[in-house]
Protein backbone atom coordinates (compact mmCIF):
# COMPACT_ATOMS: atom_id res chain seq x y z
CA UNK A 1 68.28 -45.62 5.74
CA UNK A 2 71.28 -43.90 3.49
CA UNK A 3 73.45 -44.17 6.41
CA UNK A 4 73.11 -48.32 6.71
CA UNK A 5 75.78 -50.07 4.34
CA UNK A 6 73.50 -51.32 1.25
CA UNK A 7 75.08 -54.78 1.88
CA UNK A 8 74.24 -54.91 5.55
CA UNK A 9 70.22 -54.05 4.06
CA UNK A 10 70.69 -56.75 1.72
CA UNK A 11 71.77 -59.48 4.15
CA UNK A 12 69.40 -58.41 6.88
CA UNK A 13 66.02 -58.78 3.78
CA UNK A 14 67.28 -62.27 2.99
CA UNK A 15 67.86 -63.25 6.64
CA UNK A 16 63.85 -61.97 7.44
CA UNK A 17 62.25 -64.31 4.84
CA UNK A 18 63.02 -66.55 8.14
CA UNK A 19 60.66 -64.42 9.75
CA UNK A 20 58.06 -64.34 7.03
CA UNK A 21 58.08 -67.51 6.58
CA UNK A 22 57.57 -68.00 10.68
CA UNK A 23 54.75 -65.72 10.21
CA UNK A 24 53.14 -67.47 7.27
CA UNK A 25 53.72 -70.96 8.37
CA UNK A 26 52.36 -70.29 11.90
CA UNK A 27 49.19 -67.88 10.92
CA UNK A 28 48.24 -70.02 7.77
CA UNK A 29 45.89 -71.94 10.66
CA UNK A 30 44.05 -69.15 10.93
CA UNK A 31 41.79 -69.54 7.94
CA UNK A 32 42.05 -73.20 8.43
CA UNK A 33 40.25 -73.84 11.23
CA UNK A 34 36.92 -74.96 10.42
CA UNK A 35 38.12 -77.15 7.36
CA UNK A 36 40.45 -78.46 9.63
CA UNK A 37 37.83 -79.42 11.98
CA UNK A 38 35.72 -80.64 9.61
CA UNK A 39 37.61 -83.18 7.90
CA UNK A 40 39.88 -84.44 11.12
CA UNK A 41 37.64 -84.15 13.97
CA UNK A 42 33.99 -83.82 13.85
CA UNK A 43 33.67 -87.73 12.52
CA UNK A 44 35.65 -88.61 15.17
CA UNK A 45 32.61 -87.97 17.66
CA UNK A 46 29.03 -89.05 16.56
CA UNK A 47 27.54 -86.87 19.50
CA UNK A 48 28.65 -83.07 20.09
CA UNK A 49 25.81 -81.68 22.13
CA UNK A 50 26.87 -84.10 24.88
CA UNK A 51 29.05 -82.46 26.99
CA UNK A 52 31.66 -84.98 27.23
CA UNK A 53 32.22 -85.28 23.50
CA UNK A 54 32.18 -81.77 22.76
CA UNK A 55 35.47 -81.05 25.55
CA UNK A 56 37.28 -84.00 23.90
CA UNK A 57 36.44 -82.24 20.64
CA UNK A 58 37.72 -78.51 21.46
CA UNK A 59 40.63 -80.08 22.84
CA UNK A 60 41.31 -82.42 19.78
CA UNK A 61 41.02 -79.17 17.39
CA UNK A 62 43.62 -77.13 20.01
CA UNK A 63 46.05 -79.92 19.70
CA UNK A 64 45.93 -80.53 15.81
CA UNK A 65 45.73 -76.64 15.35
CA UNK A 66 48.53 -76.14 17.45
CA UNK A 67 50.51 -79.19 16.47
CA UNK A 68 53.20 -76.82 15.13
CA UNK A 69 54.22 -75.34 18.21
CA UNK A 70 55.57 -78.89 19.43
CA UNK A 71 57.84 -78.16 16.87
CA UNK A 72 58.79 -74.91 17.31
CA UNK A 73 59.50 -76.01 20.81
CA UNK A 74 61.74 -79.10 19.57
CA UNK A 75 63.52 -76.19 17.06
CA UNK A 76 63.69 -73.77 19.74
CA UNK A 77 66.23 -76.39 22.04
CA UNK A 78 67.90 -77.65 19.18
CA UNK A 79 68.37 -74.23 17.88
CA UNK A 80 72.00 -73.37 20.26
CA UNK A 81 73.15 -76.69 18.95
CA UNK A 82 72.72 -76.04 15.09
CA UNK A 83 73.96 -72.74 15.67
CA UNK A 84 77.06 -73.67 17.75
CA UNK A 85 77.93 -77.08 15.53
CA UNK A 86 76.65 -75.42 11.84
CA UNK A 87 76.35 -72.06 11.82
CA UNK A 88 73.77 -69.67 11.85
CA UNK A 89 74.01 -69.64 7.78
CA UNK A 90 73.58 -73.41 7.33
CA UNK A 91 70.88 -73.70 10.28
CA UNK A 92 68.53 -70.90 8.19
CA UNK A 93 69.05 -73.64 5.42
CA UNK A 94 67.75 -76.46 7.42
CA UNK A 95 64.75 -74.22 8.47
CA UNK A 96 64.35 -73.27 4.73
CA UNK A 97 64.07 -77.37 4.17
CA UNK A 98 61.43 -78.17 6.85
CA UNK A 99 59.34 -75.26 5.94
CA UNK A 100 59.51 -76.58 2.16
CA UNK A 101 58.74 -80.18 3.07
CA UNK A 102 56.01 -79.34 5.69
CA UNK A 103 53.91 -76.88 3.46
CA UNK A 104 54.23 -80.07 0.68
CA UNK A 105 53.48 -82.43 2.92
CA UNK A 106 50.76 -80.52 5.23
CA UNK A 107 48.51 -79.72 2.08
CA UNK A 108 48.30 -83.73 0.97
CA UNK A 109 48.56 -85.92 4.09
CA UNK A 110 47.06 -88.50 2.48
CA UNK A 111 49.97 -89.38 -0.27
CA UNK A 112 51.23 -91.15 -1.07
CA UNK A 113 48.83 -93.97 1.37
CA UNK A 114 45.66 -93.19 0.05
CA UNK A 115 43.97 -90.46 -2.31
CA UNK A 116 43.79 -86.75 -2.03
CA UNK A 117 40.42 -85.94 -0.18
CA UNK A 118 39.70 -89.74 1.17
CA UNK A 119 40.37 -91.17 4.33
CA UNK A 120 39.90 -87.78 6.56
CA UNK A 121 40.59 -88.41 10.84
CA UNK A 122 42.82 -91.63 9.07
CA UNK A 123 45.39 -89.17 8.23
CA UNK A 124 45.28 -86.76 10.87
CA UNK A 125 48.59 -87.42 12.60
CA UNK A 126 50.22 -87.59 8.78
CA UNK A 127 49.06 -83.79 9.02
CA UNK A 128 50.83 -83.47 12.34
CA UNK A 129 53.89 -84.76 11.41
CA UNK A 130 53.93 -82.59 8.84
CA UNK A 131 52.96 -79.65 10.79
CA UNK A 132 55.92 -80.32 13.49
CA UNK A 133 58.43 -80.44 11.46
CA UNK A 134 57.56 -76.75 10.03
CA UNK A 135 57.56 -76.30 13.17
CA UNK A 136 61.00 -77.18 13.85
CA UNK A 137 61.86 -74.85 11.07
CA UNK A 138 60.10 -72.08 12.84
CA UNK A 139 61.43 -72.52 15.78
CA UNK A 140 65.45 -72.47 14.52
CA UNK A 141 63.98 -69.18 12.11
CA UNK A 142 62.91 -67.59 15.65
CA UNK A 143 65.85 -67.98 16.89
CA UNK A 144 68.59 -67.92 13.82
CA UNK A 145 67.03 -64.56 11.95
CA UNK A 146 67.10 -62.35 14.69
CA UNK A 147 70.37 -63.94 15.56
CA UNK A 148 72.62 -63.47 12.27
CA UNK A 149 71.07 -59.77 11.96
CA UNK A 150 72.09 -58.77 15.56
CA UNK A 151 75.88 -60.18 14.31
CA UNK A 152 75.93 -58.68 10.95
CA UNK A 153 74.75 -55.29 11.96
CA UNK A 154 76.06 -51.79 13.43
CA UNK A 155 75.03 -51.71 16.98
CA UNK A 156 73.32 -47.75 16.53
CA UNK A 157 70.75 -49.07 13.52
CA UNK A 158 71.13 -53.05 15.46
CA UNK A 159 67.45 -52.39 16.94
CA UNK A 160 66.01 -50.96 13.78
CA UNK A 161 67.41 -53.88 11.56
CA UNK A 162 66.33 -56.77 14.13
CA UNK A 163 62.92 -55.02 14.48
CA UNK A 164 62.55 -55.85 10.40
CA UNK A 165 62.44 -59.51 11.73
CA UNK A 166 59.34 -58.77 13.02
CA UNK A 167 58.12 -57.10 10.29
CA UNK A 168 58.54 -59.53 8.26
CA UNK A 169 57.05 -62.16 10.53
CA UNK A 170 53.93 -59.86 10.47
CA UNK A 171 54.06 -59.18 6.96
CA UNK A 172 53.94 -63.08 6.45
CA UNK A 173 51.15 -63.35 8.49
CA UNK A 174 49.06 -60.52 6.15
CA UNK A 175 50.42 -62.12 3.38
CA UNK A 176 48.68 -65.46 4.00
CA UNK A 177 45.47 -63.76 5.63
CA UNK A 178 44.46 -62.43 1.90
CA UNK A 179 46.05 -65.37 0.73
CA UNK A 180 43.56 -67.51 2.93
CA UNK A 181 40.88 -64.95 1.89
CA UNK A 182 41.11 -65.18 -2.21
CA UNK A 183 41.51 -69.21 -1.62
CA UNK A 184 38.12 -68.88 0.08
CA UNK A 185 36.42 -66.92 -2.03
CA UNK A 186 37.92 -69.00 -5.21
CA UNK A 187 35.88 -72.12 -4.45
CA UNK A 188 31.91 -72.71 -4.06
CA UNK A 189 31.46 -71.95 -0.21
CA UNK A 190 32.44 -73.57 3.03
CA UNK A 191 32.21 -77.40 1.33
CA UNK A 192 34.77 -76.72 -0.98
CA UNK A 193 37.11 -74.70 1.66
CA UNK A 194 36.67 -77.86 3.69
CA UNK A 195 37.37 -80.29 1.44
CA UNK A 196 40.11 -78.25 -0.57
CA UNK A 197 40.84 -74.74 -0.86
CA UNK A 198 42.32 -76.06 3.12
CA UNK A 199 45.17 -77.90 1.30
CA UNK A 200 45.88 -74.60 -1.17
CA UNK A 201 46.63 -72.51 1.62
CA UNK A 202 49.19 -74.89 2.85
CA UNK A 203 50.20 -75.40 -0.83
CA UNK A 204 50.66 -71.87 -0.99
CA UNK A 205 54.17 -72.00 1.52
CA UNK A 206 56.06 -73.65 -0.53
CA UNK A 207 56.62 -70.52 -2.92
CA UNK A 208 58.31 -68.03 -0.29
CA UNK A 209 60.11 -71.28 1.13
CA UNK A 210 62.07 -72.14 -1.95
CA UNK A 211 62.69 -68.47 -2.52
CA UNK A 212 64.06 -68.30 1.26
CA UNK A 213 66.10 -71.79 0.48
CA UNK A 214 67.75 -70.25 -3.07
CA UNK A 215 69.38 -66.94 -1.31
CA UNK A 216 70.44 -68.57 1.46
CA UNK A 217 73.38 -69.68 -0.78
CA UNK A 218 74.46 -65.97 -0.99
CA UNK A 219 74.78 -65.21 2.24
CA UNK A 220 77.91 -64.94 4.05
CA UNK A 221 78.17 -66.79 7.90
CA UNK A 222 78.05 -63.82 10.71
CA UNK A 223 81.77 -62.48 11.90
CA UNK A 224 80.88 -63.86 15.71
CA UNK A 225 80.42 -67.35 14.60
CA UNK A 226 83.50 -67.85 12.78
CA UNK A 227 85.37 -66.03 15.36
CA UNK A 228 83.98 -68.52 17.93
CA UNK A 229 84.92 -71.23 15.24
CA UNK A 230 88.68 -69.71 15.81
CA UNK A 231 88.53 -68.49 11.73
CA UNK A 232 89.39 -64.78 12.74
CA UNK A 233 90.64 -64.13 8.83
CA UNK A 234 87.31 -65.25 7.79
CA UNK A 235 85.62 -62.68 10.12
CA UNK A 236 87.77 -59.92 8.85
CA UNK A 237 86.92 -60.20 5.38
CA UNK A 238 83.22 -60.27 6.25
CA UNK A 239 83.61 -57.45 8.40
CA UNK A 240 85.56 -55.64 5.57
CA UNK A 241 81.71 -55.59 3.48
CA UNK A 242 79.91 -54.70 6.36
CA UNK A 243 81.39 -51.84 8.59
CA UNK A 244 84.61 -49.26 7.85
CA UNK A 245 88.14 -50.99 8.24
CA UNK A 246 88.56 -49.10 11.72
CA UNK A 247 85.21 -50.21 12.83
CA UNK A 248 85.91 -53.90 11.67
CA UNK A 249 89.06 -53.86 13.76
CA UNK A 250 87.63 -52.51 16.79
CA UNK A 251 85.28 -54.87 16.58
CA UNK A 252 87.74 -57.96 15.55
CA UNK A 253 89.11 -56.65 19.23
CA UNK A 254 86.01 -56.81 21.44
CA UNK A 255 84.86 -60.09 20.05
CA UNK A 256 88.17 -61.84 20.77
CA UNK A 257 88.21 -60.33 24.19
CA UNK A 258 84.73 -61.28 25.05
CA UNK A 259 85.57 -65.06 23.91
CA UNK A 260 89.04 -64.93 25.70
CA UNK A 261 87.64 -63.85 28.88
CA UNK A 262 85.11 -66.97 29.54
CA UNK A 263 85.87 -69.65 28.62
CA UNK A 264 83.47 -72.76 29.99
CA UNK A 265 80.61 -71.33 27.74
CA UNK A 266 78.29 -72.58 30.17
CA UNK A 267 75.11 -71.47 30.06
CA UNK A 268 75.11 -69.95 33.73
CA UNK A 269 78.48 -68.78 33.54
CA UNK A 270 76.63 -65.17 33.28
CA UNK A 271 74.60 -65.73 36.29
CA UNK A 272 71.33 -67.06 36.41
CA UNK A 273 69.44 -63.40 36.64
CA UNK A 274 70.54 -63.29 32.47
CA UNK A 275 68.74 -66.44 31.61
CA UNK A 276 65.95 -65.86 33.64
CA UNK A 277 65.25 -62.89 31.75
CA UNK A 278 65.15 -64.03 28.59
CA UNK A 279 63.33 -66.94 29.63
CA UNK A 280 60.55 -64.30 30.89
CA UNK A 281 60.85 -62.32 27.96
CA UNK A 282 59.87 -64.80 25.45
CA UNK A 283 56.93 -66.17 28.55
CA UNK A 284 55.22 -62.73 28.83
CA UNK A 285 55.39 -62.22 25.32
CA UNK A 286 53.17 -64.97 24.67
CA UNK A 287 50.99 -65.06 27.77
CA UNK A 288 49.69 -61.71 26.94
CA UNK A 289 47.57 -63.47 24.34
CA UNK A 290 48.76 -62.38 21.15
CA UNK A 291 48.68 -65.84 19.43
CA UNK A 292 44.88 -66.24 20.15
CA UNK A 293 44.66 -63.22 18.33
CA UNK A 294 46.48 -64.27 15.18
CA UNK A 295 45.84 -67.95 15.67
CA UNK A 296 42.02 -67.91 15.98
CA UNK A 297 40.93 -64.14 15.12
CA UNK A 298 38.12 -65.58 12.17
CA UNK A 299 36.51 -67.73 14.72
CA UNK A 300 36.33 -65.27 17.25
CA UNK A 301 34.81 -63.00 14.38
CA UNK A 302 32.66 -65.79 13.48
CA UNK A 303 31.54 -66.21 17.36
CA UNK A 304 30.44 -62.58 16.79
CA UNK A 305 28.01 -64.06 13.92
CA UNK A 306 30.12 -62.42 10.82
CA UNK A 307 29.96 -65.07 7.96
CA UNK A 308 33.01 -66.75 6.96
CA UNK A 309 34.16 -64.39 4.19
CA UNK A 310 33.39 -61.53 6.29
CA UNK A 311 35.68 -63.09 9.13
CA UNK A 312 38.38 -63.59 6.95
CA UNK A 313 38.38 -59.89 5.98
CA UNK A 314 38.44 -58.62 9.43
CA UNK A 315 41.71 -60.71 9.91
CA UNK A 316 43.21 -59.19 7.48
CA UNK A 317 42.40 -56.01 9.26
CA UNK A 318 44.16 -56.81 11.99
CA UNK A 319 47.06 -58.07 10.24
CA UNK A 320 47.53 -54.54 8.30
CA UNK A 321 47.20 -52.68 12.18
CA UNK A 322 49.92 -55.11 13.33
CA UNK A 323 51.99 -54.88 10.18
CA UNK A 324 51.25 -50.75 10.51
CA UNK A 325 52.48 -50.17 14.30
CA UNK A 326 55.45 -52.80 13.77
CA UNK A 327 57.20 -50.42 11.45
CA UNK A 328 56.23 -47.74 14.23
CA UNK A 329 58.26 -49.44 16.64
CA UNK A 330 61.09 -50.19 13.84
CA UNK A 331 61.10 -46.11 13.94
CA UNK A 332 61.35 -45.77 17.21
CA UNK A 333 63.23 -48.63 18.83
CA UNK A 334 66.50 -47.03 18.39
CA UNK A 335 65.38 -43.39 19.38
CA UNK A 336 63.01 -44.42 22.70
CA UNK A 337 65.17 -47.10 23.72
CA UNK A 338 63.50 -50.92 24.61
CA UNK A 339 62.00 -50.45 27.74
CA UNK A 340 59.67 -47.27 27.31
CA UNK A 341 58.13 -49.01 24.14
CA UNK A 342 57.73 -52.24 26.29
CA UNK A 343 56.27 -51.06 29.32
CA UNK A 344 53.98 -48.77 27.27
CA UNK A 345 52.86 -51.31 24.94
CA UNK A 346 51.65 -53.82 27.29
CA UNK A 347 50.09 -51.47 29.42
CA UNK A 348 48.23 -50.68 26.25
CA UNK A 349 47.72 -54.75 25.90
CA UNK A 350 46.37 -55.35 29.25
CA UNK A 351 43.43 -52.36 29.31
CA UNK A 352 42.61 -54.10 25.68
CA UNK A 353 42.26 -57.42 26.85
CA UNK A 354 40.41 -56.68 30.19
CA UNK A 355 37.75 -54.49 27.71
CA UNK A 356 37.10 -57.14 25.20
CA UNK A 357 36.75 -59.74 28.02
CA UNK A 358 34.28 -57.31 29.58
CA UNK A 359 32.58 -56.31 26.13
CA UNK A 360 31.95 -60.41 25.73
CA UNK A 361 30.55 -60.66 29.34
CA UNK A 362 27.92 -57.96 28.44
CA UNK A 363 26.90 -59.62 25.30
CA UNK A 364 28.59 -56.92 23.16
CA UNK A 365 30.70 -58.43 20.43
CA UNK A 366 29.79 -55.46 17.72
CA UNK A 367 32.16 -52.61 16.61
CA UNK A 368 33.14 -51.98 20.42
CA UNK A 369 35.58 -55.58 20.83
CA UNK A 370 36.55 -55.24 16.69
CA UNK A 371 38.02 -51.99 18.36
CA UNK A 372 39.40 -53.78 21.36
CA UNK A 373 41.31 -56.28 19.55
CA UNK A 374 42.80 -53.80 17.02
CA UNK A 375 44.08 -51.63 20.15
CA UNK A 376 45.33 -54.70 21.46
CA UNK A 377 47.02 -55.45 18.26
CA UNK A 378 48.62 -52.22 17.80
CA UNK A 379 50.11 -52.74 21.58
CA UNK A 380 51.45 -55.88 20.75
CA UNK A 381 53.13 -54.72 17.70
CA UNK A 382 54.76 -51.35 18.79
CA UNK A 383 56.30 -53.61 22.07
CA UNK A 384 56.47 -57.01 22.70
CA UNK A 385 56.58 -58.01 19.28
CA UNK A 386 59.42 -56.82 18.03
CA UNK A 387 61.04 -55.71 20.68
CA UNK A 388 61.45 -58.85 22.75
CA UNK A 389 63.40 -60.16 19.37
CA UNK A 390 65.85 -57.22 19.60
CA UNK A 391 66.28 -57.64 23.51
CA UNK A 392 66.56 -61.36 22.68
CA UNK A 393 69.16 -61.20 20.11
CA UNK A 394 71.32 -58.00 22.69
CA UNK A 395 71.49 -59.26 26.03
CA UNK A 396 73.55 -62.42 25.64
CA UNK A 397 77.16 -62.35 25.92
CA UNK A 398 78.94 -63.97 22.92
CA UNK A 399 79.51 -67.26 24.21
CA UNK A 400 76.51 -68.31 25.54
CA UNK A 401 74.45 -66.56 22.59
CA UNK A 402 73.41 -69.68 21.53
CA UNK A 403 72.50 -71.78 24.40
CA UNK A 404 70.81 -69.01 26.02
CA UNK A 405 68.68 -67.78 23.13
CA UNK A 406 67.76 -71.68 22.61
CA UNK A 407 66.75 -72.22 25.90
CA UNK A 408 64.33 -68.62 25.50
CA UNK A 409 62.86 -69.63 22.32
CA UNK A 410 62.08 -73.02 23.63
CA UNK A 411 60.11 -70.96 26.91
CA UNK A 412 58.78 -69.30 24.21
CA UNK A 413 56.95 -71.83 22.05
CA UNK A 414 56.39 -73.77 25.01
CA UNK A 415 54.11 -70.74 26.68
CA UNK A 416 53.05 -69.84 22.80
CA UNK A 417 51.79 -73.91 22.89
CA UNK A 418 50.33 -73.57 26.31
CA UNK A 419 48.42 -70.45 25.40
CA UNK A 420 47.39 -72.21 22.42
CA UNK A 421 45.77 -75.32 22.99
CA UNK A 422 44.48 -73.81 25.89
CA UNK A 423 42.39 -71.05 24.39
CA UNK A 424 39.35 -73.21 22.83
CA UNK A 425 39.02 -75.17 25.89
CA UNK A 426 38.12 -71.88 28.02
CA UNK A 427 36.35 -70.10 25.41
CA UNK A 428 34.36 -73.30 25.13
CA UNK A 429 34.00 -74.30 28.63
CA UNK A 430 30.32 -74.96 29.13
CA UNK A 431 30.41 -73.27 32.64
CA UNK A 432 32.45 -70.59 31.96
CA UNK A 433 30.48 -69.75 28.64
CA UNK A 434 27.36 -69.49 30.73
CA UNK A 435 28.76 -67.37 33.65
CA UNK A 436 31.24 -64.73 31.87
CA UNK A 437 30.38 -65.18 27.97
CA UNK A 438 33.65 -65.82 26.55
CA UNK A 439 35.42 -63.08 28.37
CA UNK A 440 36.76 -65.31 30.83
CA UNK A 441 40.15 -65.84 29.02
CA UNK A 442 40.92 -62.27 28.13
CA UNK A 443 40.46 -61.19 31.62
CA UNK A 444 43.54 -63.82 32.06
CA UNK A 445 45.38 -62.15 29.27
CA UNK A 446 44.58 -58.86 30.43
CA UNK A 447 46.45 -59.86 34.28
CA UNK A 448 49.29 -60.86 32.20
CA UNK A 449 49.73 -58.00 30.45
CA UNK A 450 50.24 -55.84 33.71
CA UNK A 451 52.87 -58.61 35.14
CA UNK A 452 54.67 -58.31 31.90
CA UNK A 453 54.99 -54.33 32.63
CA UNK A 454 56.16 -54.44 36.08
CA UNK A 455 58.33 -57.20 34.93
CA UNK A 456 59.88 -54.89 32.63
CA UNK A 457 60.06 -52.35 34.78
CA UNK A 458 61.65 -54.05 37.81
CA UNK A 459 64.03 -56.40 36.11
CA UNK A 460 65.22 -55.54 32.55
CA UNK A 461 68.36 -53.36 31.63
CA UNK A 462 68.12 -50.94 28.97
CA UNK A 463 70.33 -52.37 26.01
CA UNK A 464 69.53 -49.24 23.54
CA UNK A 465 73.21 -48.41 21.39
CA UNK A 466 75.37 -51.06 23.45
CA UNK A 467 77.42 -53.64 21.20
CA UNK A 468 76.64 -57.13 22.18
CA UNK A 469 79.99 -57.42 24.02
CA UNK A 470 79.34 -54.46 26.45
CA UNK A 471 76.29 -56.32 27.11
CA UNK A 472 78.40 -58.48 29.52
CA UNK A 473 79.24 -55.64 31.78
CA UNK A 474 75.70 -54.56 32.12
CA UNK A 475 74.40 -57.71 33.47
CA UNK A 476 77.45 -57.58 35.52
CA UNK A 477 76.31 -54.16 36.81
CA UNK A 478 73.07 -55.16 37.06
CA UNK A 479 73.86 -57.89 40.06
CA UNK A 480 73.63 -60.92 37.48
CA UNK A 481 74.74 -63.41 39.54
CA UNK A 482 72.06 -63.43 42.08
CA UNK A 483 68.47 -63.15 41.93
């Protein structure tokens, strides 16, 4: 890391508290679950063993427990506007705010109508308010951190420094699993989690979210933006603290050409083969299953039989194997290139998926699918994790970077949503239960994890120790305007 200007470090460890704060606002569900469930839903319905009931139930819990993402997908779309019409600076700002107001307002849903811990499924869509509009602020961090690192840093170390994103994202995610963990074991069993230590885990956001919110105010805005803003002196004296004078010029040089030589800034004006891409990116990276994994690992190791506590522990498990082989692929991202590490990882993915779905359908669910899912965790984070966020933040050409990256993280969260809500309803289904038990849905996950190589393989460019501008001329290479 000696080579890498200190500043450019600096700048790119503020910018990823975007990313561990997506991590921890998005995973915090995980240990929620139950509680969640307990207080919201289950006196909604008076009879569960009746079939009817119990579908209107799983599908109640998937839509409160992924309320978030119909934010994310709202911040995703937004997210080219607020970074086109404010900046990429002051839209990490309004993500700081959302994330600050939704852990507040997520933990007491009740205030200011009614007292902490009465009124229960009364408040429920208080809670989902609240829980969309940290979504919004994950879904412009999704987009924005990955974003303003890409713009701030040297294209040769450019993979390495996006690929922090990730880690941090991951990192969050660990953070609140023992965070969700020592709140559980704090209180007298599952009555008190369900009644409050629930409302300390949301609580607990609100400390990395004003720290994300104060150094936000130290940060400079990235050299592309206020070049596309027409501030060009403004750029230069960033440049001048990230990168030699020579480089800064040579760069002050193939920004302005890349602006000056389209100038509609039309979202197609690429060719639709660009957007497509990205749009599959972001798709395959969630349809591979990875958010079932983080979302809902303690009930799946409670559907094993593991007590709560014990569940809780084996999350974290997986969250130090996915926070392990992200800073493999932070090693190696620049050296292999993006492609190898994709194709590779969810190859890796899809044999994991297809195992555990066959290790549920022959009533294993021991040491065997424990294995299966940290395999399949591993995958995820040495590939698709991180590296879809470096590919994400490369292949666009300067003046579309925006639009196109919005309209990606919006296919993102709305696959991530999909995926979701989608995952209690067939691991629940009655009929499926009884014919495949519970391995149904990874068998899906495992298909999609073979698409998402051959997708890689057939269709995306290698972007490896390019600057964003000579991005343009790849696509062009590459045949973008037809498909």
């Amino acid at each position: 890391m000696s080579r890498i200007n200190p500043y450019v470090v600096l700048l790119t460890l503020i910018a990823t508290l975007g990313g561990l704060l997506f991590g921890y606002d998005t995973a915090v569900i995980n240990g929620a679950v139950d509680s969640l469930k307990a207080y919201f839903i289950d006196p909604r319905f008076t009879d569960l063993a009746n079939p009817a009931q119990a579908n209107a139930a799983n599908s109640l819990l998937g839509f409160v427990v992924s309320s978030a993402l119909i934010g994310c997908i709202i911040g995703g779309l937004i997210g080219g506007s607020v970074s086109t019409k404010v900046g990429r600076k002051r839209g990490l700002v309004i993500a700081a705010l959302l994330f600050l107001i939704s852990a507040l307002g997520a933990s007491a849903p009740e205030f200011p109508f009614a007292p902490i811990g009465h009124g229960g499924p009364a408040f429920m869509w208080n809670f989902v308010f609240y829980r969309i509009l940290g979504g919004i602020g994950v879904g412009l961090a999704s987009m924005l951190s990955p974003m303003y690192i890409a713009e701030i840093a040297p294209p040769k170390v450019r993979g390495n420094l996006v690929a922090w994103n990730q880690f941090a994202i991951i990192f969050g995610m660990l953070v609140i699993y023992f965070v969700n963990f020592g709140i559980s074991k704090a209180g007298s069993g599952d009555t008190w989690l369900n009644s409050i230590g629930w409302r300390y885990m949301f609580l607990s956001g609100a400390i990395p979210a004003t720290l994300f919110l104060l150094l936000l105010f130290f940060v400079p805005e990235t050299p592309r933006y206020l070049m596309l803003k027409g501030n060009e002196s403004g750029a230069r004296a960033v440049l001048a603290k990230l990168v030699t004078t020579e480089e800064g010029e040579r760069e002050i040089s193939e920004i302005r050409t890349s602006l000056s030589e389209h100038h509609s800034g039309k979202l197609l004006s690429f060719g639709a083969r660009l957007v497509f891409t990205g749009v599959m990116l972001s798709v395959f990276q969630q349809f591979v299953g990875i958010n079932v994994v983080l979302y809902y690992a303690t009930d799946i190791f409670k559907g094993m039989g593991l007590t709560t506590n014990v569940s809780l522990f084996q999350t974290i498990i997986v969250g130090a194997v996915n926070l392990a082989f992200t800073v493999v692929a932070i090693l190696t991202v620049d050296r292999f290139g993006r492609r190898p590490l994709q194709i590779v990882g969810a190859l890796v993915m899809a044999a994991s998926m297809i195992s555990l779905g066959t290790d549920f359908w022959l009533g294993g669910r021991g040491m065997a699918a424990l294995i299966c899912m940290l395999v399949y965790t591993a995958g995820f984070a040495v590939s698709w994790g991180p590296v879809t966020w470096v590919l994400l933040s490369e292949i666009f050409p300067n003046q579309i970077r925006g639009k196109a990256m919005a309209v990606a993280v919006a296919a993102q969260w709305i696959a991530n949503y999909l995926v979701s809500w989608t995952f209690p309803i067939f691991d629940n289904n009655p009929t499926l239960v009884e014919h495949f038990k519970h391995g149904f849905v990874y068998w899906i996950y495992g298909v999609m994890g073979i698409l998402a190589a051959l997708f890689m393989w057939r269709v995306v460019p290698e972007t490896k120790g390019r600057t964003l501008e000579q991005m343009e001329a790849v696509w062009q290479a590459a045949g973008t305007g037809s498909l």
